[in-house]
N, C-alpha and C. Protein backbone atom coordinates (compact mmCIF):
# COMPACT_ATOMS: atom_id res chain seq x y z
N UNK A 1 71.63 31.42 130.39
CA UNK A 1 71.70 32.81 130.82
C UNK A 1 71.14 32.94 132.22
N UNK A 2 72.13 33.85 133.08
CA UNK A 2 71.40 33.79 134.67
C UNK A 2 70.73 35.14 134.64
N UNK A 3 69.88 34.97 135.61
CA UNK A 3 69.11 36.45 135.75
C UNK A 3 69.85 37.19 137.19
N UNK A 4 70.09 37.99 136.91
CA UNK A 4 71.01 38.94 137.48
C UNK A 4 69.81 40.17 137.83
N UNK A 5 69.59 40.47 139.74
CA UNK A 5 68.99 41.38 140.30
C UNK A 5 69.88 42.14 141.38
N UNK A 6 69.42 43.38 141.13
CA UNK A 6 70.09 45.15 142.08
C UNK A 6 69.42 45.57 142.21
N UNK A 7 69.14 45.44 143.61
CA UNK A 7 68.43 46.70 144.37
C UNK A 7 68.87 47.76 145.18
N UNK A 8 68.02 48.81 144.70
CA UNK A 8 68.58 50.14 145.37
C UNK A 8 67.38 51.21 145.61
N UNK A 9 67.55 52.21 146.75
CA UNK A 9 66.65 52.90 147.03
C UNK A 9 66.70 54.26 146.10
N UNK A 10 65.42 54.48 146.18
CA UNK A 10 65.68 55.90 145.55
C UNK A 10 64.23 57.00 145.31
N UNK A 11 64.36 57.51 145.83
CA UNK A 11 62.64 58.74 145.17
C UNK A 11 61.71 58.26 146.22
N UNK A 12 62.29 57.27 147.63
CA UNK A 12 61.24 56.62 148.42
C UNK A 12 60.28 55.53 147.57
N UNK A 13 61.04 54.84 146.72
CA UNK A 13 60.72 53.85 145.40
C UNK A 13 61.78 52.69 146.21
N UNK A 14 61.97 51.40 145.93
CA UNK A 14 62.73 50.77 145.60
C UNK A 14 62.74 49.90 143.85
N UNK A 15 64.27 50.15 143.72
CA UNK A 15 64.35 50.06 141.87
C UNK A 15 64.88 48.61 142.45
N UNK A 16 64.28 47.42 141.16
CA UNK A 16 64.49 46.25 141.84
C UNK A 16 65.39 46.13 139.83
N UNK A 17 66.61 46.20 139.71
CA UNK A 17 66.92 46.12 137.78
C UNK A 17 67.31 44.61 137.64
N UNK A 18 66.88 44.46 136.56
CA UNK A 18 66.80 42.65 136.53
C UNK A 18 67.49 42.89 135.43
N UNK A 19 68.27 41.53 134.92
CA UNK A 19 69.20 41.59 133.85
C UNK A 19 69.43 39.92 133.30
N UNK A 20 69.23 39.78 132.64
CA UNK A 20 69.13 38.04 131.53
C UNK A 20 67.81 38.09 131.47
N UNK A 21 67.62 36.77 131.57
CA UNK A 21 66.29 36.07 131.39
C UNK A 21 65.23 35.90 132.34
N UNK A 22 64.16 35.97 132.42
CA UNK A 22 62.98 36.05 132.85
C UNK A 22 62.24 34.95 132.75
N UNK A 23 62.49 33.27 133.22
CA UNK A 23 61.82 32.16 132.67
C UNK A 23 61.77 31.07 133.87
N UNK A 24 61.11 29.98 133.32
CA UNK A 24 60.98 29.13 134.16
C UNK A 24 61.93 28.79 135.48
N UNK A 25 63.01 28.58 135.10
CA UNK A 25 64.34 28.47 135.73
C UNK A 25 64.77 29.71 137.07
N UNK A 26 64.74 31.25 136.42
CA UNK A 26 64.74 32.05 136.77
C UNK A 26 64.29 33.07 137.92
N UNK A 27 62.45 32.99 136.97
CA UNK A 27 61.18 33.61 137.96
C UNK A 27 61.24 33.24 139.07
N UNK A 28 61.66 32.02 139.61
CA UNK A 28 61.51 31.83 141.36
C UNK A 28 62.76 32.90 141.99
N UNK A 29 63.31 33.29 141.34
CA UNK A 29 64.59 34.14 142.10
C UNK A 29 63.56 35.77 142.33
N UNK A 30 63.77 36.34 141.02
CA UNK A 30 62.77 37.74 141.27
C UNK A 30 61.16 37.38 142.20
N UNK A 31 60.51 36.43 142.12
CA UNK A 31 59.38 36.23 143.22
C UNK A 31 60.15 35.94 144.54
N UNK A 32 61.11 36.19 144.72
CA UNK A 32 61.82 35.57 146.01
C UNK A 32 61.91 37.02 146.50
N UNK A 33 62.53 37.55 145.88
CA UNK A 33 63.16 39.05 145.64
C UNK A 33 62.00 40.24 146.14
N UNK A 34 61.10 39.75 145.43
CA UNK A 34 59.90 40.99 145.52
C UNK A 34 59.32 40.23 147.29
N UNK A 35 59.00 38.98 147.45
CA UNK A 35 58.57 38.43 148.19
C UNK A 35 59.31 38.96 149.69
N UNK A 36 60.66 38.65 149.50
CA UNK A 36 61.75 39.48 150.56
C UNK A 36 61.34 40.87 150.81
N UNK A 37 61.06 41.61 149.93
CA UNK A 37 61.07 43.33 149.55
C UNK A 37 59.67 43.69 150.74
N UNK A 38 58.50 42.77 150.27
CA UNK A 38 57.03 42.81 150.71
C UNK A 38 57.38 42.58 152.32
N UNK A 39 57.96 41.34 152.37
CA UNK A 39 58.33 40.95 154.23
C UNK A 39 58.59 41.93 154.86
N UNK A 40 59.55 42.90 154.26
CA UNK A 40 60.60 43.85 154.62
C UNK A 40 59.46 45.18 154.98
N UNK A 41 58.28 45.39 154.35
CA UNK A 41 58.03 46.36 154.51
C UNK A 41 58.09 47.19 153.17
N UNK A 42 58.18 46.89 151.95
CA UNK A 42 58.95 47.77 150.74
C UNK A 42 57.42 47.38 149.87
N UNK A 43 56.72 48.70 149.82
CA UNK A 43 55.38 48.54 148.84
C UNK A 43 55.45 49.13 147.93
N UNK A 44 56.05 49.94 147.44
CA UNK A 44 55.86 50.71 145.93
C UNK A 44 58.10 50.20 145.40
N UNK A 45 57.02 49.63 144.50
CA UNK A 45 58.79 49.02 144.14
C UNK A 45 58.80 49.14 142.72
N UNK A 46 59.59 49.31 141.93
CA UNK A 46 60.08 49.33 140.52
C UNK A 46 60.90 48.26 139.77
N UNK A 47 60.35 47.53 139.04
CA UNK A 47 60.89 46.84 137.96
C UNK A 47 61.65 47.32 137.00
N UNK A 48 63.33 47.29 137.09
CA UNK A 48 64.08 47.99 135.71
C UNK A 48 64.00 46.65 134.57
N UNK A 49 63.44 46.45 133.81
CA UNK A 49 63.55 45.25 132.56
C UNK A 49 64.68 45.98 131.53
N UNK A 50 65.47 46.85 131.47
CA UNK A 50 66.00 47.46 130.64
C UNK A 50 66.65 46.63 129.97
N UNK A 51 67.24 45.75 130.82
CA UNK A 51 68.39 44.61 130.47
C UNK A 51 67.89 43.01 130.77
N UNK A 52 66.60 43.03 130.56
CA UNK A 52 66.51 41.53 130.18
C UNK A 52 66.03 41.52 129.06
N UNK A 53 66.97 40.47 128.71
CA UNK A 53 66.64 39.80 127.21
C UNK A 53 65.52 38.54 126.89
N UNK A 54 65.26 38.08 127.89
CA UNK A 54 64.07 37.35 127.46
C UNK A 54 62.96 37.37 128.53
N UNK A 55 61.56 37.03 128.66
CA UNK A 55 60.30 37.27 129.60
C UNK A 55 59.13 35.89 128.37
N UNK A 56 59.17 34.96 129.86
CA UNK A 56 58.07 34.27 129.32
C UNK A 56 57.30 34.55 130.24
N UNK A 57 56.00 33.42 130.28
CA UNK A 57 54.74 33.19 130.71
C UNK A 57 54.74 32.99 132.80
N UNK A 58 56.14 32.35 133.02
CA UNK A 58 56.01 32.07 134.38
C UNK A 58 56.62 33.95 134.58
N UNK A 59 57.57 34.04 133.93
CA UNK A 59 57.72 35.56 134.27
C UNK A 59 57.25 36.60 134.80
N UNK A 60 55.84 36.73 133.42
CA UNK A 60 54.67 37.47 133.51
C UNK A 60 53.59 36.79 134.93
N UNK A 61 53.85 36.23 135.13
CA UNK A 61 53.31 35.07 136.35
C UNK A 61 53.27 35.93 137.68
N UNK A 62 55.19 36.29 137.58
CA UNK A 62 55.61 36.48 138.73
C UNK A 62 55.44 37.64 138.87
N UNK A 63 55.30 38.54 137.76
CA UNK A 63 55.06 40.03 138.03
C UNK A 63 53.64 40.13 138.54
N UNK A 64 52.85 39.60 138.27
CA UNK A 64 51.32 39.75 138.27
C UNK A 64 51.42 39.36 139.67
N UNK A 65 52.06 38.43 140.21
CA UNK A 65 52.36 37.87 141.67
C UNK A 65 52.94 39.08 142.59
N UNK A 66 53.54 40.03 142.22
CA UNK A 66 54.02 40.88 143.10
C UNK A 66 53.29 42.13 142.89
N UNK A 67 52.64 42.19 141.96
CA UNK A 67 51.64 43.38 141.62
C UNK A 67 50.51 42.93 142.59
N UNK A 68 50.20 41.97 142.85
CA UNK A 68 48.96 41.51 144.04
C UNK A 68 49.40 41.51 145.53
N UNK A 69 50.92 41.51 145.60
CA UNK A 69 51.36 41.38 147.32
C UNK A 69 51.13 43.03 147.67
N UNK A 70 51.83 43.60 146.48
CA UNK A 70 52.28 45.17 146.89
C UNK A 70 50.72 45.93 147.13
N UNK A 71 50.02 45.36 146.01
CA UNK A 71 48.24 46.22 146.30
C UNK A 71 47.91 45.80 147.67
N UNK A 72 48.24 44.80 148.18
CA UNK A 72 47.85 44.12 149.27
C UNK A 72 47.94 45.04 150.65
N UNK A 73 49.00 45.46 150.38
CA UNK A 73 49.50 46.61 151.22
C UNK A 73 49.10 48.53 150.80
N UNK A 74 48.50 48.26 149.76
CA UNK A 74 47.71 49.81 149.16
C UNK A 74 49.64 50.31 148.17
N UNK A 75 50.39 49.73 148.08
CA UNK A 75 51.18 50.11 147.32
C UNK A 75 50.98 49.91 145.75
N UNK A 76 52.45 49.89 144.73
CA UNK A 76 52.63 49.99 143.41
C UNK A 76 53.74 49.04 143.17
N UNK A 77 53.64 48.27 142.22
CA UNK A 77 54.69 47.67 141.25
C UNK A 77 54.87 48.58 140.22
N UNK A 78 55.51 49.06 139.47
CA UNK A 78 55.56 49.69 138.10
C UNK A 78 56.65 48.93 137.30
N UNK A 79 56.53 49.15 136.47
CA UNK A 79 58.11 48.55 135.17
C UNK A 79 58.55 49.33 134.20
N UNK A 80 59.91 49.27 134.36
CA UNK A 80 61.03 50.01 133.38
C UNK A 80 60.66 48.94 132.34
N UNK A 81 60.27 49.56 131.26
CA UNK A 81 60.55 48.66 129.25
C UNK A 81 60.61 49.60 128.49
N UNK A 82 61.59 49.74 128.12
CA UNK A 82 61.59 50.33 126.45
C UNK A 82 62.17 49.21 125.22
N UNK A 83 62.05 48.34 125.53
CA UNK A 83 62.19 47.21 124.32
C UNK A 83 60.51 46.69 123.95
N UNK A 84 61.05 46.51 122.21
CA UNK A 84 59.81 46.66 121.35
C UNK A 84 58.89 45.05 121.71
N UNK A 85 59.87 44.09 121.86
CA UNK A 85 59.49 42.54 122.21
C UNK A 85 59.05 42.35 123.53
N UNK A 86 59.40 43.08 124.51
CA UNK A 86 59.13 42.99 125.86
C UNK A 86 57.74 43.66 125.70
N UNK A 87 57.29 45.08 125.23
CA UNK A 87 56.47 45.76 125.70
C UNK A 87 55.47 44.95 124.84
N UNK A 88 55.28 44.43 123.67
CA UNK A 88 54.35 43.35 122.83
C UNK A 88 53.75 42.55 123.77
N UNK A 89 55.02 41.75 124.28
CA UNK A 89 54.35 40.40 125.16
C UNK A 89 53.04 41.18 125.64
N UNK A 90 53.42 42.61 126.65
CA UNK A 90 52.68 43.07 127.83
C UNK A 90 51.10 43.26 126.67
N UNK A 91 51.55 44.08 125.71
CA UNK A 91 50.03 44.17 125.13
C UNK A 91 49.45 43.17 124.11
N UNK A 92 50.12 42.20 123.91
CA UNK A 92 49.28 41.09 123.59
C UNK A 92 48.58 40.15 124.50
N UNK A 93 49.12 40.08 125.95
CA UNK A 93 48.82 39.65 127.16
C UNK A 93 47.41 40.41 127.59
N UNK A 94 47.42 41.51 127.45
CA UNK A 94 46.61 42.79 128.24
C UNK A 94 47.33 43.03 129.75
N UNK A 95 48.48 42.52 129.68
CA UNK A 95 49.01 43.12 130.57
C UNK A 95 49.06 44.87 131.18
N UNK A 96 49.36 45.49 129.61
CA UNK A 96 50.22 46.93 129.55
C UNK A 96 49.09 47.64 130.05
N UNK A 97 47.45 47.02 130.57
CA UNK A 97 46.85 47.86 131.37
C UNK A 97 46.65 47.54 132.71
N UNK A 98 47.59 46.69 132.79
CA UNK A 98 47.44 46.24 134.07
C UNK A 98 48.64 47.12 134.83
N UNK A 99 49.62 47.37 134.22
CA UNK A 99 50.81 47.62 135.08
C UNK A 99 51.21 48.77 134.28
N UNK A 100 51.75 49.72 135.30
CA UNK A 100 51.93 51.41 134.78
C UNK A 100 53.60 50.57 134.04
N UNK A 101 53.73 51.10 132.86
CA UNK A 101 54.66 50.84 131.92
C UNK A 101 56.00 52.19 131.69
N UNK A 102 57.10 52.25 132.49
CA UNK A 102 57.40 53.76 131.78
C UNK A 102 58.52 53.06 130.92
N UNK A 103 59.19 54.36 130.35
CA UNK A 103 60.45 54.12 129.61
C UNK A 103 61.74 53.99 129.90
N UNK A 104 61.55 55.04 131.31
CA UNK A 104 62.74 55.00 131.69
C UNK A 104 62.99 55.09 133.51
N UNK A 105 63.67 54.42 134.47
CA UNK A 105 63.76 54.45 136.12
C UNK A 105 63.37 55.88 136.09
N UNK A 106 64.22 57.10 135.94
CA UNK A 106 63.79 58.41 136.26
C UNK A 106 62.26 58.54 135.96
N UNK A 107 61.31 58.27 135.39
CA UNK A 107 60.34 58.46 134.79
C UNK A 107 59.55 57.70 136.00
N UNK A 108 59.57 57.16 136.20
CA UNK A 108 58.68 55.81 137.19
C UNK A 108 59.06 56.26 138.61
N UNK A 109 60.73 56.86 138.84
CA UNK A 109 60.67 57.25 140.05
C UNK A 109 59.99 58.88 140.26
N UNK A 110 59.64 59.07 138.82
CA UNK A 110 59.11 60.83 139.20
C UNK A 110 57.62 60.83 139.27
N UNK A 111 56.82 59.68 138.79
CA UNK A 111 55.50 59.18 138.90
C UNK A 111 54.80 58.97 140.51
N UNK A 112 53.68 59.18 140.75
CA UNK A 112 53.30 59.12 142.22
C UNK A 112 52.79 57.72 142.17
């Protein structure tokens, strides 16, 4: 499964929607992605997970990796999840207090 990323502007947000898998193989593409975004100037950015089906450990890696570039700059990472397996990982991790969690892009882009 390839991981499939779209980016688009919106709410003065950039929505970064990821789609497959989230894994070893993968994660270097979205850290590339966010990494590009940060170069660029782009600090409050949004994670759509709506449509990935799987998130391991380098995954969670890479988010935590772009949640530290964007603070770096006084910005926000946030993440689209409303799946029951995705949002677990985050709170068995202690992630889900690390990173503002919404349900839905509109929701995250209406958040300050």
């Amino acid at each position: 499964m390839d991981l499939t990323l779209t980016t688009r502007d919106a709410g003065g947000k950039t929505i970064v929607a990821v789609g497959g898998e989230i894994d070893v193989y993968t994660a270097p593409k979205l850290r590339d992605k966010i990494t590009e975004l940060v170069a660029a100037g782009v600090y409050d950015i949004v994670i759509d997970m709506e449509e990935v089906e799987f998130l391991d450990s380098t995954g969670l890696g890479v988010l935590v990796g772009g949640l530290k570039k964007v603070r770096a700059h006084d910005g926000s990472l946030q993440l689209v999840c409303n799946q029951d397996r995705l949002l677990k990982i985050f709170r068995i991790t202690g992630l889900a207090k690390v990173f503002v969690i919404h349900e839905t892009a509109d929701a995250a882009l209406a958040s300050s």
